[in-house]
N, C-alpha and C. Protein backbone atom coordinates (compact mmCIF):
# COMPACT_ATOMS: atom_id res chain seq x y z
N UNK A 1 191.92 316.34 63.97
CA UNK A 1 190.69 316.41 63.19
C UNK A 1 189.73 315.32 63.66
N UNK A 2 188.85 315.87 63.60
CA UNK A 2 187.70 314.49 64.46
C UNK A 2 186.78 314.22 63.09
N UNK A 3 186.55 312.80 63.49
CA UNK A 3 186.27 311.83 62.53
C UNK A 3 184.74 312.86 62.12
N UNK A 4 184.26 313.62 62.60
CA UNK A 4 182.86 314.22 62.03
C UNK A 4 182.99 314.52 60.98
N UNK A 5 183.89 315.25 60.68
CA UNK A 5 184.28 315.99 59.58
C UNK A 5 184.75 315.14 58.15
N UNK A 6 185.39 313.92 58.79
CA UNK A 6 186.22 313.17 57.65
C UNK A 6 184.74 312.79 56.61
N UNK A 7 185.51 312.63 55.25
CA UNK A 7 184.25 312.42 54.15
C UNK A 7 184.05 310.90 54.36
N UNK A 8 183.03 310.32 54.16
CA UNK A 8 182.28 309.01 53.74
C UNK A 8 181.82 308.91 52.71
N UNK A 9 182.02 307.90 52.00
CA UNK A 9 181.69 307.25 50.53
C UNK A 9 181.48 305.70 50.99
N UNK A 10 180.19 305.48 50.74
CA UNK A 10 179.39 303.75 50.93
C UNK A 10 179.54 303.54 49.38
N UNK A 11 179.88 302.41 49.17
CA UNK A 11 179.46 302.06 48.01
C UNK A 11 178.25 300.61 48.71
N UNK A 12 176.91 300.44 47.99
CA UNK A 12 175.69 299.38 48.30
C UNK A 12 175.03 298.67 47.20
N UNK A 13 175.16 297.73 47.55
CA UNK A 13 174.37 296.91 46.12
C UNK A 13 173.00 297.14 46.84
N UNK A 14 172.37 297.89 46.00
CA UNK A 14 170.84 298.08 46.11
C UNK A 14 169.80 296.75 45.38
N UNK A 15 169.02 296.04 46.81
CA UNK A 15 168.75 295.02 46.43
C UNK A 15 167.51 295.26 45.10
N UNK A 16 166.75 294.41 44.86
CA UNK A 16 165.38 294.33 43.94
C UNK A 16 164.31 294.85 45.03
N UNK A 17 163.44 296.02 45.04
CA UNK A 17 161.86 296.48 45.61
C UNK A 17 162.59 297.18 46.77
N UNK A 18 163.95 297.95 46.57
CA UNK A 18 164.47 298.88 48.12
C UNK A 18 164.31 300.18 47.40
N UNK A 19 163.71 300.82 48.53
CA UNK A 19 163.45 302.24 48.28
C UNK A 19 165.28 303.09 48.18
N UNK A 20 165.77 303.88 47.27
CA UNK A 20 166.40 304.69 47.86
C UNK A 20 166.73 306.08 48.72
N UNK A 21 166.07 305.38 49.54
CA UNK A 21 166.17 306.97 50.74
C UNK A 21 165.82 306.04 52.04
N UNK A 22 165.99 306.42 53.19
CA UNK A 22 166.42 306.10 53.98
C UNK A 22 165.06 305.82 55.36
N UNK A 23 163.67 306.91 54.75
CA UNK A 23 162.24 306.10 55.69
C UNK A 23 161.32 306.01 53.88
N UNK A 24 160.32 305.11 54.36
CA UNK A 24 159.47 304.95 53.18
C UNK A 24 157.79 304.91 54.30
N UNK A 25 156.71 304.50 53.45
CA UNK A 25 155.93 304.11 54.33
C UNK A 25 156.19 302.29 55.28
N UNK A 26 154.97 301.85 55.99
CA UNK A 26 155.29 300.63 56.62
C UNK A 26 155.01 300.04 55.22
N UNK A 27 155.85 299.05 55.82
CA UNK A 27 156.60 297.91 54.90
C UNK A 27 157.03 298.26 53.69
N UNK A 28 157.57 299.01 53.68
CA UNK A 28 158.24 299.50 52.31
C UNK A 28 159.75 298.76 53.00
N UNK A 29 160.69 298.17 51.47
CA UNK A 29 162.13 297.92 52.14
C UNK A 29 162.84 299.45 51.84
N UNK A 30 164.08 299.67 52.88
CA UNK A 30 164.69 300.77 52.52
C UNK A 30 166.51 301.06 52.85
N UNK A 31 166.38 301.90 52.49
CA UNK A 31 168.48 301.85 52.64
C UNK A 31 168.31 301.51 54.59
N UNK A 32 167.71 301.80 55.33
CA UNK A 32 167.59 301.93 56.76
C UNK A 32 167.86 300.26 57.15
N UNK A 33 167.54 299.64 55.99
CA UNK A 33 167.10 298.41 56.35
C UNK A 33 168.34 297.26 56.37
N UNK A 34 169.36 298.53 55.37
CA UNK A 34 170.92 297.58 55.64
C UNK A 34 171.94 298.19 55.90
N UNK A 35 172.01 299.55 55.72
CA UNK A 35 173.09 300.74 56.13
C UNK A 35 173.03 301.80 57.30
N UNK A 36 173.82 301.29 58.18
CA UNK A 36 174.03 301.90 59.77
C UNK A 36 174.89 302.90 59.52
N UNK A 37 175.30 303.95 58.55
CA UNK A 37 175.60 304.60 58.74
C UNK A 37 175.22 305.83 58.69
N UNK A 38 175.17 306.98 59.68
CA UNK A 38 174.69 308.15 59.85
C UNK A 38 175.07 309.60 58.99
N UNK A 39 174.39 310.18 58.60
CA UNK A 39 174.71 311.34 57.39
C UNK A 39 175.30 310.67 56.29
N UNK A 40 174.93 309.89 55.80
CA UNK A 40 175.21 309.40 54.06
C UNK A 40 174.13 309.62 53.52
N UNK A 41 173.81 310.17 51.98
CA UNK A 41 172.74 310.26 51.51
C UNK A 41 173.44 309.38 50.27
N UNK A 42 172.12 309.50 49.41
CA UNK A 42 172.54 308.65 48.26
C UNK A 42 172.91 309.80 47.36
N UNK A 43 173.61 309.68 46.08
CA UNK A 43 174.41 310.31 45.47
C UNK A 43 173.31 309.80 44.50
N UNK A 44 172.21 310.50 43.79
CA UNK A 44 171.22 309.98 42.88
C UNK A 44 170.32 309.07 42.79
N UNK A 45 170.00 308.36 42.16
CA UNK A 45 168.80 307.28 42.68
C UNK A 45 169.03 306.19 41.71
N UNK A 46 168.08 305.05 42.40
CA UNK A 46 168.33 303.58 41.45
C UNK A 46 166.46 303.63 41.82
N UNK A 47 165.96 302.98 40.38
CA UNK A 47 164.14 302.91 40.89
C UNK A 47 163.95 301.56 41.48
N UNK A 48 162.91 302.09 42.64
CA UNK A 48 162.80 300.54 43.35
C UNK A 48 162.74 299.24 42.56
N UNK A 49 162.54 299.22 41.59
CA UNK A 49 162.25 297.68 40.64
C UNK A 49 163.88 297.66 39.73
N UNK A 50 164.71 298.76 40.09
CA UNK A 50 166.26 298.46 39.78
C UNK A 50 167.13 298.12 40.69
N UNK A 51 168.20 297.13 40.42
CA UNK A 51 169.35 296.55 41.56
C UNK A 51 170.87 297.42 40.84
N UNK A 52 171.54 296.86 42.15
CA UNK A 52 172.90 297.59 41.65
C UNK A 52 173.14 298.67 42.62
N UNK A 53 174.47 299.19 41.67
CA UNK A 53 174.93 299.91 42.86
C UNK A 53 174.84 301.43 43.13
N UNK A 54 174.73 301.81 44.23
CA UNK A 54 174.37 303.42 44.62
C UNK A 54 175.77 303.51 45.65
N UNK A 55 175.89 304.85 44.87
CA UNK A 55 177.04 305.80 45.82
C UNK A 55 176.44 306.65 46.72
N UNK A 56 176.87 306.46 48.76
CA UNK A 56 176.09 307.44 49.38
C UNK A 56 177.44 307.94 50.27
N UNK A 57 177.04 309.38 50.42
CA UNK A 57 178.07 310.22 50.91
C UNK A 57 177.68 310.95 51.85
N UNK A 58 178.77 311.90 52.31
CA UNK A 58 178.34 312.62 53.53
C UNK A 58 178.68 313.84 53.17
N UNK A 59 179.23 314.14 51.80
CA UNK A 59 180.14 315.05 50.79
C UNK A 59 178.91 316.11 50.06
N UNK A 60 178.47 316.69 50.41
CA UNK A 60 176.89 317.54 49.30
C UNK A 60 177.94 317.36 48.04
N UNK A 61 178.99 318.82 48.17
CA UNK A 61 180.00 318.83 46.59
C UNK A 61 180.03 317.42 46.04
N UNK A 62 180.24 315.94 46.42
CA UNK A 62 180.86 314.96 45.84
C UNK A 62 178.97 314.03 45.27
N UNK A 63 178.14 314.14 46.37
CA UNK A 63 176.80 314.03 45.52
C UNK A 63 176.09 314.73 44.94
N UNK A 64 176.39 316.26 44.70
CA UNK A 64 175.93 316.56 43.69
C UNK A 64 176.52 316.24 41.75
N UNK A 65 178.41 316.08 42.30
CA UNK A 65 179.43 316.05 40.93
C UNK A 65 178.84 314.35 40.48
N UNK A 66 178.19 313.88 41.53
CA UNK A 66 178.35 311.66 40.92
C UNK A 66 176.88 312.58 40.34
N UNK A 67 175.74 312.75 40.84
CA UNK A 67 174.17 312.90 40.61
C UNK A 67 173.92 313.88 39.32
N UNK A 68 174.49 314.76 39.14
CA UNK A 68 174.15 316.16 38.32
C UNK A 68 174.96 315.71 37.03
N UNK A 69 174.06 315.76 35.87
CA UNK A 69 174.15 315.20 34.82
C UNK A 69 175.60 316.35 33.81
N UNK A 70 175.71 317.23 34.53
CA UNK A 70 176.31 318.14 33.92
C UNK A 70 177.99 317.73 34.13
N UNK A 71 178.48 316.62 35.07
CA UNK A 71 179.75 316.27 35.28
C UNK A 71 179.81 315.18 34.57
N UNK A 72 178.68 314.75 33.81
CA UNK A 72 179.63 313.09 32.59
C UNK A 72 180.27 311.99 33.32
N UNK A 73 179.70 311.91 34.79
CA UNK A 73 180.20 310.63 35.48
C UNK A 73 179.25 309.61 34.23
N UNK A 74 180.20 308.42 33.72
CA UNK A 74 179.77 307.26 33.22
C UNK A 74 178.99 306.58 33.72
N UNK A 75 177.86 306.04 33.78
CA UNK A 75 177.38 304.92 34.78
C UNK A 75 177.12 303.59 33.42
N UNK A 76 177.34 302.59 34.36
CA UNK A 76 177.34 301.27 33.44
C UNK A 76 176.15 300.36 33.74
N UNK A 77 175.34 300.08 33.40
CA UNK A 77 174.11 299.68 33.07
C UNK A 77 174.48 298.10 32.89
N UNK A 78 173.87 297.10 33.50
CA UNK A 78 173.61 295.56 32.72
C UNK A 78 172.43 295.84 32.84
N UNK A 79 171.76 294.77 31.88
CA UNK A 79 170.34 295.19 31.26
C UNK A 79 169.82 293.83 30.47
N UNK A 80 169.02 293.22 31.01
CA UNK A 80 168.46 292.24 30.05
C UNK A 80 167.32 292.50 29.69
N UNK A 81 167.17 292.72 28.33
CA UNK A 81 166.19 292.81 27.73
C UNK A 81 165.49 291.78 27.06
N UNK A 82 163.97 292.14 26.55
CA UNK A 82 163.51 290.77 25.70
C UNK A 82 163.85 290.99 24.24
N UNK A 83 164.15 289.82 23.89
CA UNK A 83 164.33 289.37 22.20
C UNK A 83 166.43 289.87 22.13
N UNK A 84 166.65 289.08 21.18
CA UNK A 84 168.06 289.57 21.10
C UNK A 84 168.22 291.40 19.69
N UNK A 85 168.35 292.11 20.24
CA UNK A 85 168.72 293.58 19.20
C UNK A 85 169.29 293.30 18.72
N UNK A 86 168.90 293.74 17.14
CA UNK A 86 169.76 293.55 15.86
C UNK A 86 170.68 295.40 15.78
N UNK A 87 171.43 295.24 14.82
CA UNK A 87 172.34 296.08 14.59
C UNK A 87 171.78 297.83 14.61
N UNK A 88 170.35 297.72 14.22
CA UNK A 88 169.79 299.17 13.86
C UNK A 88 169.48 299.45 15.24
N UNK A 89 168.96 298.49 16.00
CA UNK A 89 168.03 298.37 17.66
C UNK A 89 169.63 299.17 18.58
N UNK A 90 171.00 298.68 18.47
CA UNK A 90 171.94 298.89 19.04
C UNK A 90 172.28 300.33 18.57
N UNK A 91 172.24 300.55 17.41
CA UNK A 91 172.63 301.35 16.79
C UNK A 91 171.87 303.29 17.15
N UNK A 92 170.60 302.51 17.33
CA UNK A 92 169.57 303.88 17.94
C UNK A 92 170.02 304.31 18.96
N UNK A 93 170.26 303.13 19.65
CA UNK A 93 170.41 303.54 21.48
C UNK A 93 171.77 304.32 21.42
N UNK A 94 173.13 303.86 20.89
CA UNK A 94 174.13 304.45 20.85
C UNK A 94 173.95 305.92 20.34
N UNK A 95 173.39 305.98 19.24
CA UNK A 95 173.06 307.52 18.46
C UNK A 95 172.22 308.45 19.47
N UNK A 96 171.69 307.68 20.25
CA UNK A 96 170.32 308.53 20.99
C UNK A 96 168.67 308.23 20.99
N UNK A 97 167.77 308.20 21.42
CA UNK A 97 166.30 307.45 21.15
C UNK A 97 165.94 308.57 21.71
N UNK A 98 164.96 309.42 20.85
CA UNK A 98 164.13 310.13 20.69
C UNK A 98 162.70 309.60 22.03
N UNK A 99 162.98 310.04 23.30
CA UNK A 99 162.13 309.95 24.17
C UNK A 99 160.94 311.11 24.41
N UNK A 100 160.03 310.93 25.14
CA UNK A 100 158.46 312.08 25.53
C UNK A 100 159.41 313.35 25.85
N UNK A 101 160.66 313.20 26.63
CA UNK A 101 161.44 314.64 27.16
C UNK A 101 162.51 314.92 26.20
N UNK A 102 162.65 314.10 24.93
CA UNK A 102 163.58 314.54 24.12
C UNK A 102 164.56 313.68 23.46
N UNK A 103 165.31 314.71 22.86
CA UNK A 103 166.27 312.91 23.00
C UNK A 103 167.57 312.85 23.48
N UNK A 104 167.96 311.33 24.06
CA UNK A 104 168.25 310.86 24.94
C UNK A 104 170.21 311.06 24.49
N UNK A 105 171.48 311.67 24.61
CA UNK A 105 172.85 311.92 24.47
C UNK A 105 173.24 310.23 24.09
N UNK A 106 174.00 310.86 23.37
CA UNK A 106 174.64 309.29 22.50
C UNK A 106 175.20 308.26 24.04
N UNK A 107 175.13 306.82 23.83
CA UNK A 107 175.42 306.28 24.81
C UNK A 107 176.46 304.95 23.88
N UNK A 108 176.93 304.10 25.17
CA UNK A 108 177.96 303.08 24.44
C UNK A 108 176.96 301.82 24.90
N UNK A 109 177.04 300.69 23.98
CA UNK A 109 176.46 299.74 23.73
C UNK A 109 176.82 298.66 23.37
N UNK A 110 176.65 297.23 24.19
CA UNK A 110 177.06 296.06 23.70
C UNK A 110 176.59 295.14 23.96
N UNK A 111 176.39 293.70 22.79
CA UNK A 111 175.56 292.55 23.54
C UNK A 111 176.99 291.99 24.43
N UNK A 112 176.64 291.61 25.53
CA UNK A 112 177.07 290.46 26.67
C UNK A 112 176.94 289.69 27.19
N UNK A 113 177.46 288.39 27.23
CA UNK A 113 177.10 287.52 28.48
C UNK A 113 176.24 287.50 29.50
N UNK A 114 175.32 286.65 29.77
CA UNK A 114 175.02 286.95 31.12
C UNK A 114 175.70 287.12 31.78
N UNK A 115 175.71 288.22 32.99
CA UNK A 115 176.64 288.40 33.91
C UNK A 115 176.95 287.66 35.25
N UNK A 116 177.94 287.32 35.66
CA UNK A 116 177.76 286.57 37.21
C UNK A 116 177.05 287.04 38.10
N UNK A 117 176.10 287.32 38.22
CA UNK A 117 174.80 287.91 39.32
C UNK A 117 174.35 286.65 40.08
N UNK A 118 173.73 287.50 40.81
CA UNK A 118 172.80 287.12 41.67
C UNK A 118 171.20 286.91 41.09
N UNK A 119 170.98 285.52 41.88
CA UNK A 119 169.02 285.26 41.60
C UNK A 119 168.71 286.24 42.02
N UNK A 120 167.50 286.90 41.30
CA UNK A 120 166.55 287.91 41.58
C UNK A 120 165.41 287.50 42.16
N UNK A 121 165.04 288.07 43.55
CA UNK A 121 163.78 287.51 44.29
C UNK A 121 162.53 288.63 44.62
N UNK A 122 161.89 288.88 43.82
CA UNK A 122 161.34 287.20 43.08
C UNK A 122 161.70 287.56 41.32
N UNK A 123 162.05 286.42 40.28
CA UNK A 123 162.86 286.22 39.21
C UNK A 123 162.13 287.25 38.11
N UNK A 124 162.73 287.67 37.38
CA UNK A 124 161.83 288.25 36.34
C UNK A 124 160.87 287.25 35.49
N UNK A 125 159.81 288.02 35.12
CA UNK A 125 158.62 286.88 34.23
C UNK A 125 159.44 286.45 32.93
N UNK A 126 159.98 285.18 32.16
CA UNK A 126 160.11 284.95 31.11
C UNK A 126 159.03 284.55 30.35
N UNK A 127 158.86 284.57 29.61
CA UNK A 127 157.95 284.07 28.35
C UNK A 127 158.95 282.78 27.42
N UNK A 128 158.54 281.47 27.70
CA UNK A 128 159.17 280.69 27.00
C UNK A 128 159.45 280.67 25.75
N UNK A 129 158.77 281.39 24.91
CA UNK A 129 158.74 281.65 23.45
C UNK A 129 159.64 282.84 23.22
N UNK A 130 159.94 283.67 24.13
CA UNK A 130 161.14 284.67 23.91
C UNK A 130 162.00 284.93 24.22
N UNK A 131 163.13 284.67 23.73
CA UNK A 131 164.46 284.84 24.16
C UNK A 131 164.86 286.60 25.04
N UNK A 132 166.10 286.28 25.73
CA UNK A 132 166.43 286.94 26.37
C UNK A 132 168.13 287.83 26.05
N UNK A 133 168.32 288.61 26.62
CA UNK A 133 169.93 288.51 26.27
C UNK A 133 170.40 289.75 26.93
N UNK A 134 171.48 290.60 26.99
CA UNK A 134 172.09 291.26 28.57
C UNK A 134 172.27 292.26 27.40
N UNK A 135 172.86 293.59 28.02
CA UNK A 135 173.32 294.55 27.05
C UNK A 135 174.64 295.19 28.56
N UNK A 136 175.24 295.56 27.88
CA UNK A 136 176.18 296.45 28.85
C UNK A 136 175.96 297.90 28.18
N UNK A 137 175.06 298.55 29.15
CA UNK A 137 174.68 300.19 28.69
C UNK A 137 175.75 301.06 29.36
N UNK A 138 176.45 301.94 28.76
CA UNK A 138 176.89 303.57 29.00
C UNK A 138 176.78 304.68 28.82
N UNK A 139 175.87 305.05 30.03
CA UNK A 139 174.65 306.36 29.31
C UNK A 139 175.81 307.86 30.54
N UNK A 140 175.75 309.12 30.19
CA UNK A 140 176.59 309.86 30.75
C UNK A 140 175.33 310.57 31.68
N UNK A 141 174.36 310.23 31.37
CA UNK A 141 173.24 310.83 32.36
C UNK A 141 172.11 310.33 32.54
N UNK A 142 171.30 310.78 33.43
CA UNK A 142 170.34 310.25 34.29
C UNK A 142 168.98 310.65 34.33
N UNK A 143 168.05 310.59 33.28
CA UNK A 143 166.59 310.73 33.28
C UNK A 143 165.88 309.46 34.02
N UNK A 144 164.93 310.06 34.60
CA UNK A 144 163.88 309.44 35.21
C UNK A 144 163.30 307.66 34.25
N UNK A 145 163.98 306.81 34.90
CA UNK A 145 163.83 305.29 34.46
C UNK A 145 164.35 305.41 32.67
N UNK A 146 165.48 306.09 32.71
CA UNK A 146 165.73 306.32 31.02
C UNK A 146 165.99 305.11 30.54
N UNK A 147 167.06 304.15 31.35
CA UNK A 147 167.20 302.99 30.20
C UNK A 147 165.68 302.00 30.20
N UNK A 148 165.28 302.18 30.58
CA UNK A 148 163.58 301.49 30.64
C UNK A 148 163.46 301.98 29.08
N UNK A 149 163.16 302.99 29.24
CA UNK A 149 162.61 303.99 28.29
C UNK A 149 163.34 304.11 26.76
N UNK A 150 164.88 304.08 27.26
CA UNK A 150 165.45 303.61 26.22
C UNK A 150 165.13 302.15 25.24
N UNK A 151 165.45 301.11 26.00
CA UNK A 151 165.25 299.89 25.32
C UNK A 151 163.93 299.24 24.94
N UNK A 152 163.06 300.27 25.76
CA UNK A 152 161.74 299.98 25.17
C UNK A 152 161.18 300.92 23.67
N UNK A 153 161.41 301.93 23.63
CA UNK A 153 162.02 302.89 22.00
C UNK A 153 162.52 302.17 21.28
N UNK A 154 163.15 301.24 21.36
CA UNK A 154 164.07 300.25 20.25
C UNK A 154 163.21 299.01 20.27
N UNK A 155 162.45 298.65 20.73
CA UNK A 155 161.49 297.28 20.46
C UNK A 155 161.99 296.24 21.72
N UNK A 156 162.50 296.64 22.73
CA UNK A 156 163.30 295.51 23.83
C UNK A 156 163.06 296.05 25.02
N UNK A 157 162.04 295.49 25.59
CA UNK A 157 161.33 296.32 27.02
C UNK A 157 162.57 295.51 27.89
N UNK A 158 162.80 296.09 28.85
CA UNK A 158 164.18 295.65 29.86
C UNK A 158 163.05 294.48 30.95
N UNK A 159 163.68 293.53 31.26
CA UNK A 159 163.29 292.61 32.30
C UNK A 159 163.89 292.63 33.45
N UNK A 160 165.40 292.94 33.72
CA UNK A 160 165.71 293.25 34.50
C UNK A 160 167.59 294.72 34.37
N UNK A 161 167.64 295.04 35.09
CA UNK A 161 168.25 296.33 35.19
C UNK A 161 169.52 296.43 36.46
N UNK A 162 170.57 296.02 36.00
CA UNK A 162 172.05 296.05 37.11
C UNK A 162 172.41 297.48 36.69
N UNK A 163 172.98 298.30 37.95
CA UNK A 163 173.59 299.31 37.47
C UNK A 163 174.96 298.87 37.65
N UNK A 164 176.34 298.76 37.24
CA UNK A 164 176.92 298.23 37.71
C UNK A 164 178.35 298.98 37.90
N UNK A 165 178.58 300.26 37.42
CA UNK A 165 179.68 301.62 37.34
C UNK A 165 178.94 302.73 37.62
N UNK A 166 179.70 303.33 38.53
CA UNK A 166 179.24 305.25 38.51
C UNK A 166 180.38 305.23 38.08
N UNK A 167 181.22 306.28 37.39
CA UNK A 167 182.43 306.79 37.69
C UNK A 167 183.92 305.57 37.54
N UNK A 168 184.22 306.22 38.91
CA UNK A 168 185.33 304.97 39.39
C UNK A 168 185.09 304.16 39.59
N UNK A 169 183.60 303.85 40.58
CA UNK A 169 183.77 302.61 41.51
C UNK A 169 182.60 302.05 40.39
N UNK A 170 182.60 300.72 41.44
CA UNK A 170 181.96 299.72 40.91
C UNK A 170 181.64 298.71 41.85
N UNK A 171 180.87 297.65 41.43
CA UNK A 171 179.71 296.74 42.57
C UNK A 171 180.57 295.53 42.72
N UNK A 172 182.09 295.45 42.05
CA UNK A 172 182.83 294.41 42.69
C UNK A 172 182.14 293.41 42.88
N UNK A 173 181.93 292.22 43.96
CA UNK A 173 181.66 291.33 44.07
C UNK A 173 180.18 291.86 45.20
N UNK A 174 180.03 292.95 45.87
CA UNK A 174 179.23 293.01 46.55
C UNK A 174 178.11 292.49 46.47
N UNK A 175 177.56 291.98 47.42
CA UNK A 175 175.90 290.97 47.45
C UNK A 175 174.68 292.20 47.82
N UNK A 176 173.57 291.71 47.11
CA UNK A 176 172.87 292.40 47.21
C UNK A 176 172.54 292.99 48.58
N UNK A 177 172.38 293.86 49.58
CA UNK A 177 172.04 294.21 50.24
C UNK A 177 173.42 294.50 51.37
N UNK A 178 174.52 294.34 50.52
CA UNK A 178 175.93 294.80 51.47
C UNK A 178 176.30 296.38 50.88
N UNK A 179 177.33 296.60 51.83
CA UNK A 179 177.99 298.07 51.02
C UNK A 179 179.83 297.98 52.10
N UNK A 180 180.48 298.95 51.53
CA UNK A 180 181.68 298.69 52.15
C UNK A 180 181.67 300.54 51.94
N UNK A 181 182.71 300.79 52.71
CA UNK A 181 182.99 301.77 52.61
C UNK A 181 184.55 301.95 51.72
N UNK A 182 184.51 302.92 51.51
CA UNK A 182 185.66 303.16 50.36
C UNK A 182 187.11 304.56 50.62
């Protein structure tokens, strides 16, 4: 069997302002810009102003089952938002938040630690007068910038956004702009 055929799975910490897809216009950053490998696509998307991790394959069947909201792959969300959410703020997001396209399938929710990350370049804006604090999100699907959208519905616009689970895998220790194969 020749290696053409064999499947590929990248797992990539998608840095802060990288396009996911592989040309953009000039000077756009893009997956091209750290992954040498040929026929991987990405398995769904992360928005350029989100970090974390993207699954890319060479598998259509295996990126459409991670991407297509209809298989309930988990994805795990870190999320710092502004102000710390009180019990009703947590409580919406888990039940669902009534978004412009509808509303949003019950998700899992928790305050956390900051996480061991990486500096963000360049850092998110704080406001000295407002506190900050992380959430660990578990949403089973994937609307267009939903947890944005989510935590801003509850009174807590997101500052910054780790994806940090599809599924099985996960962003391990990977640095922003690495990927390993799996």
């Amino acid at each position: 069997m020749s290696h053409q055929s064999s499947r590929k799975i990248v797992l990539f910490n998608k840095p802060f302002n990288t396009l996911c897809q592989f040309t953009g216009e000039a000077g756009d950053s893009t997956l091209a810009d750290y992954i040498d490998i040929k026929g991987v696509y990405a398995a769904g998307r992360l928005d350029k102003d989100s970090e974390g991790l993207l699954v890319l394959t060479n598998d259509g069947k295996l990126q459409h089952r991670i991407a297509h909201p209809n298989f309930k792959q988990d994805k795990v969300y870190w999320v710092q938002v502004e102000r710390i959410p009180d019990s009703a703020a947590l409580a919406a997001l888990e039940q669902g938040v009534e978004l412009k396209d509808g509303m949003t399938r019950p998700a899992k929710v928790r305050l956390m630690d900051e996480p061991p990350v990486w500096d963000r370049h360049p850092p998110i804006r704080e406001r000295k007068n407002i506190p900050t604090c992380w959430l660990e999100l578990t949403l089973r699907e994937g609307r267009n910038r939903q947890v944005r959208r989510m935590t801003a519905a509850v009174g807590h616009p997101t500052l910054r956004l780790i994806r940090y689970k599809i599924g099985q895998w996960s962003l391990g220790d990977l640095q922003p702009g690495d990927y390993s194969l799996v």
